[in-house]
Structures are given as C-alpha cells and as structure tokens.
N, C-alpha and C. Protein backbone atom coordinates (compact mmCIF):
# COMPACT_ATOMS: atom_id res chain seq x y z
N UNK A 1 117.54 101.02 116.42
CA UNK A 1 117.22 99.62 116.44
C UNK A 1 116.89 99.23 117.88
N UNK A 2 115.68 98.29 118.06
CA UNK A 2 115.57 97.61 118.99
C UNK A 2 116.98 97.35 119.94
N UNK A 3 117.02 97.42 121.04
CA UNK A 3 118.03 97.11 121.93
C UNK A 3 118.43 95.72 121.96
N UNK A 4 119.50 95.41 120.99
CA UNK A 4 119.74 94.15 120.95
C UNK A 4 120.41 93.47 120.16
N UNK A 5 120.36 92.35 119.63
CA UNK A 5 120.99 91.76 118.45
C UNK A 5 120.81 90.76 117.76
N UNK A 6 120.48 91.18 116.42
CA UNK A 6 119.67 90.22 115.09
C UNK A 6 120.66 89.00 115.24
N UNK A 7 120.37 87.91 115.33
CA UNK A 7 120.56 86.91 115.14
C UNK A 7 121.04 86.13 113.68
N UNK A 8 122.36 85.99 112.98
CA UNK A 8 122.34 85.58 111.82
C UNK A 8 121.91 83.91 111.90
N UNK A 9 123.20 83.18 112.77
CA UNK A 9 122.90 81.74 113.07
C UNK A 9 121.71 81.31 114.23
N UNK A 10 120.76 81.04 114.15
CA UNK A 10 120.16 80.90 115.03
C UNK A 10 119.99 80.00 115.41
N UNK A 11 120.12 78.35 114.52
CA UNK A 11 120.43 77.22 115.74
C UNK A 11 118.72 77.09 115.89
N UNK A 12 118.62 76.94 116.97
CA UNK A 12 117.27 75.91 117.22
C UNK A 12 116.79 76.72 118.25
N UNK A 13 116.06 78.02 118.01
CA UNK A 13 115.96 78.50 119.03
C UNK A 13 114.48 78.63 119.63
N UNK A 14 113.52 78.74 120.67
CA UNK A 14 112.21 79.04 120.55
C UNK A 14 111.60 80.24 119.79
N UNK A 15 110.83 79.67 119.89
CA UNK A 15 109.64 81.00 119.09
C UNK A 15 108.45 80.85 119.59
N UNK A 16 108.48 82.47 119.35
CA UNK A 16 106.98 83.12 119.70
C UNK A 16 106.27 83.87 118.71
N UNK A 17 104.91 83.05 118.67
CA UNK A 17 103.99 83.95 117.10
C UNK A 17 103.29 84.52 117.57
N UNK A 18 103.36 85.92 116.53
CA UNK A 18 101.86 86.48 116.87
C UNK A 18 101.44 87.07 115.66
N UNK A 19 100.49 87.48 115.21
CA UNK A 19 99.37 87.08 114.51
C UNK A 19 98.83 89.06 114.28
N UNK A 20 98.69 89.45 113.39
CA UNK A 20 98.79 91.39 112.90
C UNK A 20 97.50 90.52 111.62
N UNK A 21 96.48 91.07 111.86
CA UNK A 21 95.34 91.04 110.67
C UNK A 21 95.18 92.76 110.98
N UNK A 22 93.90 93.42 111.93
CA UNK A 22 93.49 94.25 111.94
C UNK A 22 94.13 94.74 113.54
N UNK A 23 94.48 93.96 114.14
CA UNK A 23 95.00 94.04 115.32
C UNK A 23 96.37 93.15 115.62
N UNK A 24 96.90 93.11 116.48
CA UNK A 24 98.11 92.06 116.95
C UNK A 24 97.31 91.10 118.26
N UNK A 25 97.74 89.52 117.55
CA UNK A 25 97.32 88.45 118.73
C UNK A 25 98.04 87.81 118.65
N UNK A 26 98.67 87.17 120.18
CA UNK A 26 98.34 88.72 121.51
C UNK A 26 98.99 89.71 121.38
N UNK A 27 98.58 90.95 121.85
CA UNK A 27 98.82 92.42 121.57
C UNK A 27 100.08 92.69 122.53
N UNK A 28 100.68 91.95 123.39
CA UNK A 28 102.08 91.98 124.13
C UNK A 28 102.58 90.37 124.51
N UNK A 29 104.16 90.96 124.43
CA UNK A 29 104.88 89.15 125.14
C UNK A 29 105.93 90.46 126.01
N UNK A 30 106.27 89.11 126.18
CA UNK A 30 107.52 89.41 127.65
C UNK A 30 108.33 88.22 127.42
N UNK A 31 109.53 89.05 127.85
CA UNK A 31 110.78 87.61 127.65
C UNK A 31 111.72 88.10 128.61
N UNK A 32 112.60 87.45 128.77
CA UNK A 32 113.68 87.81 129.87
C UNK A 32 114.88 88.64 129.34
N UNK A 33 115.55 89.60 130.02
CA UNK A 33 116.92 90.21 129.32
C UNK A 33 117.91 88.91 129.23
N UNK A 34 118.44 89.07 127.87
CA UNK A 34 119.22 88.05 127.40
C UNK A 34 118.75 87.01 126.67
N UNK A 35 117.38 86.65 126.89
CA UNK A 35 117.01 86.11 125.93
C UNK A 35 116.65 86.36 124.58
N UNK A 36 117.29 84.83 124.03
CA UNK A 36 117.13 84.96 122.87
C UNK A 36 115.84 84.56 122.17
N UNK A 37 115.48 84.74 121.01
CA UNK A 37 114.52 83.52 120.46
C UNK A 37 114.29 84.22 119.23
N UNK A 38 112.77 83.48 118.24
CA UNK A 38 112.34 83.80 116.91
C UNK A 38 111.02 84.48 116.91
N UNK A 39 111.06 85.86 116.46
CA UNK A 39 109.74 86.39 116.79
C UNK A 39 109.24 86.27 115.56
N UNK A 40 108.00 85.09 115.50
CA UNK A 40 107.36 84.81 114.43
C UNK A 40 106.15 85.60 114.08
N UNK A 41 106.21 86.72 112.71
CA UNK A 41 104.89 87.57 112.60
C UNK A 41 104.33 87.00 111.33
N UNK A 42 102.96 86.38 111.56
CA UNK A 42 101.78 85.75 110.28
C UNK A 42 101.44 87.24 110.50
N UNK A 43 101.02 87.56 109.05
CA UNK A 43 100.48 88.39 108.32
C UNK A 43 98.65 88.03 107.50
N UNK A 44 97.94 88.31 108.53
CA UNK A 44 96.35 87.61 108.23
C UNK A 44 96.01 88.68 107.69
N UNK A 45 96.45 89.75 107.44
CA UNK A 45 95.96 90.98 106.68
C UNK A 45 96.18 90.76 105.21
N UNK A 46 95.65 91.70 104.35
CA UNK A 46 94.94 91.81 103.01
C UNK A 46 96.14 92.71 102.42
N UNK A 47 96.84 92.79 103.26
CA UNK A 47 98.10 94.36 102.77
C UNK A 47 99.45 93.58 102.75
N UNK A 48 100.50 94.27 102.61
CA UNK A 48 101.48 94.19 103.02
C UNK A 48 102.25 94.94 104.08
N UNK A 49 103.35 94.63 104.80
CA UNK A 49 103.54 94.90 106.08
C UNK A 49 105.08 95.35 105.69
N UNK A 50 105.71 95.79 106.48
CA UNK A 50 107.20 96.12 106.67
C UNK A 50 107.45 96.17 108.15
N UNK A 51 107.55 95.03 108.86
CA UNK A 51 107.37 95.06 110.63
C UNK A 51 108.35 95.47 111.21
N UNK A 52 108.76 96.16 111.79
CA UNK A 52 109.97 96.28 112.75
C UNK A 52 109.74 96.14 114.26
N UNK A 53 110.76 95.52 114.57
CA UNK A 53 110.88 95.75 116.16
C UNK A 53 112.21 96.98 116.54
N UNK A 54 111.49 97.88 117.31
CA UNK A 54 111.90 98.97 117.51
C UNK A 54 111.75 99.63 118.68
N UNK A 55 112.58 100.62 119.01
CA UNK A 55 112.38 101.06 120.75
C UNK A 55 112.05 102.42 120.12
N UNK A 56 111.44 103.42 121.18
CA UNK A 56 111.38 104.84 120.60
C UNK A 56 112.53 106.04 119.55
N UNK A 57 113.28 105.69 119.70
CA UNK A 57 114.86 106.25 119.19
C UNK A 57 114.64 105.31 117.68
N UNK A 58 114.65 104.35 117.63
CA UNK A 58 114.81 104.04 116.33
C UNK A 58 113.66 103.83 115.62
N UNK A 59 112.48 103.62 116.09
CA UNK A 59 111.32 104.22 115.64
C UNK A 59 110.77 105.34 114.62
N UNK A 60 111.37 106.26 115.15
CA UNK A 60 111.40 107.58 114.93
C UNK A 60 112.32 107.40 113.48
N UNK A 61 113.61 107.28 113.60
CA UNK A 61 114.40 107.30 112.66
C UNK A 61 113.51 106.31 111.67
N UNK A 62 113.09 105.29 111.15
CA UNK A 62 112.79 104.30 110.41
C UNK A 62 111.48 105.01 109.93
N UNK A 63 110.79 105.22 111.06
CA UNK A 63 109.55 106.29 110.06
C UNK A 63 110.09 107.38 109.30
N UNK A 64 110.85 108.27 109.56
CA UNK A 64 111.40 109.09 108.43
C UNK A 64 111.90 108.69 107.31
N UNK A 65 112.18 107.24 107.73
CA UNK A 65 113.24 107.08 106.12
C UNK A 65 112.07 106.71 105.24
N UNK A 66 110.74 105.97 105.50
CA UNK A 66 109.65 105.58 104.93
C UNK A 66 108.50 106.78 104.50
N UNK A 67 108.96 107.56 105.40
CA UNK A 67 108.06 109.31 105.04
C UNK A 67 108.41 109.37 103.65
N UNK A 68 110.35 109.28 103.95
CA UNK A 68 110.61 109.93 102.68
C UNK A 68 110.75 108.88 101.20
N UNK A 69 111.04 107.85 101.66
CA UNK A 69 110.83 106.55 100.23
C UNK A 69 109.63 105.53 100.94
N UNK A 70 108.19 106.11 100.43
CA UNK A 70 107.19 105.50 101.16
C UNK A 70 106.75 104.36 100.41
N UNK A 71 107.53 103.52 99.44
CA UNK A 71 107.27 102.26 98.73
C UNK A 71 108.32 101.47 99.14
N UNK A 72 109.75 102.02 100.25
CA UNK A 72 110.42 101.00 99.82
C UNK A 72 109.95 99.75 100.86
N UNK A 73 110.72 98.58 100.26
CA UNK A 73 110.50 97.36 100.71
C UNK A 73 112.07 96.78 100.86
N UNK A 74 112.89 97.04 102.14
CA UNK A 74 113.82 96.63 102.38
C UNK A 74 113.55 96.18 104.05
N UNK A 75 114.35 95.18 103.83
CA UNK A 75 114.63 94.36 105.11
C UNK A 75 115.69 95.01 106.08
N UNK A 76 115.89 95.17 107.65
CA UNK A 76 117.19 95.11 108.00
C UNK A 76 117.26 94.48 109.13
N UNK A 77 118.28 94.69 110.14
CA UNK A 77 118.13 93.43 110.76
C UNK A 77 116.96 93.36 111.87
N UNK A 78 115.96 94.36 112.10
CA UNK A 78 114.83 94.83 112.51
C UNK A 78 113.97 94.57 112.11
N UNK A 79 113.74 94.60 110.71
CA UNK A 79 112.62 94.47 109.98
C UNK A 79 112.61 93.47 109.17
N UNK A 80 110.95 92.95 108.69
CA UNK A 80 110.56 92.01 107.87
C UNK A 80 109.54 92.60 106.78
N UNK A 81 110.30 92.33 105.65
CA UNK A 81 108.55 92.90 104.73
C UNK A 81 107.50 91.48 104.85
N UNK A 82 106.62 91.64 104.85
CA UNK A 82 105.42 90.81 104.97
C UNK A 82 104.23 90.77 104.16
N UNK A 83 104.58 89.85 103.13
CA UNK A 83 103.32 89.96 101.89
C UNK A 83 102.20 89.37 102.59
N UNK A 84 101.04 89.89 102.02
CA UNK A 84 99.78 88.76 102.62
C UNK A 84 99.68 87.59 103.26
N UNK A 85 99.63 86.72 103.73
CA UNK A 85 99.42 85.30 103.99
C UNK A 85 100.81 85.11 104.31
N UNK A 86 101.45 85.68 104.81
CA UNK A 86 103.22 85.10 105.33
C UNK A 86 103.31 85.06 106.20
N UNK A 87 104.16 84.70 106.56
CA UNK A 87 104.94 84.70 108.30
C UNK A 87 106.29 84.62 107.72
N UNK A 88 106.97 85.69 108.64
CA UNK A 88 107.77 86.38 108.64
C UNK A 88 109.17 86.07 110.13
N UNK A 89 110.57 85.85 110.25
CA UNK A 89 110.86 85.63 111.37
C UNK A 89 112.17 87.02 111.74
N UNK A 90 112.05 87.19 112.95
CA UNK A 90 113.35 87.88 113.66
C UNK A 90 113.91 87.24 114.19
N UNK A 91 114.33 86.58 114.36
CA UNK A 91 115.85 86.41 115.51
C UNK A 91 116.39 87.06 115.75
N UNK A 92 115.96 87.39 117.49
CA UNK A 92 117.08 88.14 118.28
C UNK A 92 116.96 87.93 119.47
N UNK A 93 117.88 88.64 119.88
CA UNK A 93 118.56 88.45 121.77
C UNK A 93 118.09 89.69 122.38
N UNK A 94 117.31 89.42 123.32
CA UNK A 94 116.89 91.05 123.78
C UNK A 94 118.02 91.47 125.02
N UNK A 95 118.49 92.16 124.70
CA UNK A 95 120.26 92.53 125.31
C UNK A 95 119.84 93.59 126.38
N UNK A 96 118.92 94.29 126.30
CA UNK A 96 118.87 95.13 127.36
C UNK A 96 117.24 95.67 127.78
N UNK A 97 116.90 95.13 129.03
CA UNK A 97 115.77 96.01 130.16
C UNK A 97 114.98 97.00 129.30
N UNK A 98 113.10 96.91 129.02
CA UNK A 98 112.56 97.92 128.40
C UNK A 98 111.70 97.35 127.85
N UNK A 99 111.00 98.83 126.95
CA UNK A 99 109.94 98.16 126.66
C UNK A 99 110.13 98.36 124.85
N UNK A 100 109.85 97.65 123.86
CA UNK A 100 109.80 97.28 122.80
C UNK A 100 108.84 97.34 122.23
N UNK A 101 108.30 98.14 120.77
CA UNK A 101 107.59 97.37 120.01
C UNK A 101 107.30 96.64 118.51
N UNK A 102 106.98 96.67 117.97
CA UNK A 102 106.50 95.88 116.46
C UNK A 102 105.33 96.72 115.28
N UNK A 103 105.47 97.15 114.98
CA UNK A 103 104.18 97.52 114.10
C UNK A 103 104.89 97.65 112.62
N UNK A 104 103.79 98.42 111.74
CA UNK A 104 104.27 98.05 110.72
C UNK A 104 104.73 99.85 110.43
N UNK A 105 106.03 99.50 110.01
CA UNK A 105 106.59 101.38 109.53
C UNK A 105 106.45 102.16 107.65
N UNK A 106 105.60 101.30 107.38
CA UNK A 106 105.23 101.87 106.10
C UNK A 106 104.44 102.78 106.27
N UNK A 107 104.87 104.00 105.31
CA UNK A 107 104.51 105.26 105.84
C UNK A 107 103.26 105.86 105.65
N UNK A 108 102.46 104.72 104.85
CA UNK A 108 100.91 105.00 104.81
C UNK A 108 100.32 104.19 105.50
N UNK A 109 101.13 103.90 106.74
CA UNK A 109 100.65 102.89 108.12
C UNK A 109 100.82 103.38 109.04
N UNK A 110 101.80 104.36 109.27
CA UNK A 110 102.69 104.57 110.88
C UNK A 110 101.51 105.58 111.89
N UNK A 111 100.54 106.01 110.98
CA UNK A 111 100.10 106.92 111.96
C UNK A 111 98.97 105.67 112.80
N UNK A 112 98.43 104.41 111.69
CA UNK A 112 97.28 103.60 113.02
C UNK A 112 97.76 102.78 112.60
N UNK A 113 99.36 101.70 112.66
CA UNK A 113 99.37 100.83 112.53
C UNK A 113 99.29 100.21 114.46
N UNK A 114 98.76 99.06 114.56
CA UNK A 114 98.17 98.39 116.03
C UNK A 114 100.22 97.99 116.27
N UNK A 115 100.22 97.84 117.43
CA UNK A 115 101.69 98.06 118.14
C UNK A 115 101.65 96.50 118.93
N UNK A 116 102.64 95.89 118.68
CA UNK A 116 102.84 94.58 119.46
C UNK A 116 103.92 95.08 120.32
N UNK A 117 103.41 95.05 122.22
CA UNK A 117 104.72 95.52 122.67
C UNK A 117 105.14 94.02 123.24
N UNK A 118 106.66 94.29 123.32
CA UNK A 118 106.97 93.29 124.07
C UNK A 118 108.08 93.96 124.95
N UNK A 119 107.71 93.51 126.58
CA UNK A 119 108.49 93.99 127.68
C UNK A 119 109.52 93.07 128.34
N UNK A 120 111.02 93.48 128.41
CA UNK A 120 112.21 92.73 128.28
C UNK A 120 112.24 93.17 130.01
N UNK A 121 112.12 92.10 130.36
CA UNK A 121 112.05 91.95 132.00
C UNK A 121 113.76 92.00 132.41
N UNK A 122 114.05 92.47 133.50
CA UNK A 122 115.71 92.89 133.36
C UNK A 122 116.07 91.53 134.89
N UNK A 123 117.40 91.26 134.38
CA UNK A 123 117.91 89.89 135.48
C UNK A 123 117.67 90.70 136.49
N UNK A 124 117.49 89.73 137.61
CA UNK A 124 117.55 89.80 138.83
C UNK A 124 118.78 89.51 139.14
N UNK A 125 119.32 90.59 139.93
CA UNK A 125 120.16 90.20 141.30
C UNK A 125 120.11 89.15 141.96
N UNK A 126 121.17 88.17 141.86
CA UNK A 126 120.96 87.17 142.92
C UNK A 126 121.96 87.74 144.35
C-alpha cells in the first residue's frame, strides 16, 4: 500500500481531481508529507477502472492478485473501482517522503494503463 493512511472520517478535507479518459489530467500532483486530503478520480473513459494508489512494493503485490482473479472488483483502502462516468474518492494522509502512483491494476490494464504520479515532498527542517 501506498505509504500512508486511508482516511475513514474525513471531515472536510481538500481535494484534488484528476481526470484518466485515455491519459491522466494532470499526469502528476505533489502534496506535502503529512498531508492529508481527497484524491478525486473522474473516470471519462468508456471502461471500467480499479485505481489504486500505490508505491512500487505494493504495486507489484496488487497486480498479482488481479493476474490471478482478473475480474475481481474489490475496493481496499487503496483502491477505487470506477464504472464509466464516475468519480471516485481516496482519502488519505501521505505519511511518508516519495514518489507515488495511480493507475488502473486490472489485469487486462496493468501492462499500458497511463500512471498518475504524485510526489510527497518531505518536511523541511526548520
């Protein structure tokens, strides 16, 4: 899993959309370590989606489980399934420094699904 933590109560938090038809717009965000917020994904595509936000380590793991049950449609606290015309939300806290991304891990996607990265800028030292 993404470095971090799904958000159950989220309260009123900002959000940031972005937009997966044939590509991701815009194709990267940046947020600060520790911040929190709602990563809002519209689905302008003709398909359905299963989005995760994911770092390389859990990436990996989530495509295998979809290799091997390549219909399922489960949520976790990473992922959103995404029917046509939806928008979809995460809430989370990006807890630790790195780089992140989003695409879709259905397993008749993973080899060209387009990658939303988002880079978790780490506190500064005061």
């Amino acid at each position: 899993m993404a470095a971090g933590t799904a958000l159950r109560d989220h309260g009123n938090l900002p959000s940031r959309t972005a937009v997966f038809s044939d590509h991701w717009t815009p194709n990267a965000l940046t947020v600060d370590q520790g911040q929190a917020l709602i990563l809002a994904l519209d689905n302008a595509s003709p398909e359905w989606h299963l989005f995760a936000l994911v770092d390389d380590v859990a990436l990996r793991d989530q495509n295998l489980i979809h290799q091997l049950m390549p219909d399922l449609r489960k949520d976790y606290p990473n992922t959103r399934l995404s029917e046509p015309g939806t928008t979809v939300q995460i809430p989370w806290r990006f807890d630790m420094a790195g780089q992140y991304t989003v695409h879709c891990v259905r397993a008749d996607h993973q080899q060209h699904s387009p990658v939303l990265t988002i880079t978790v800028h780490p506190i500064s030292p005061h």
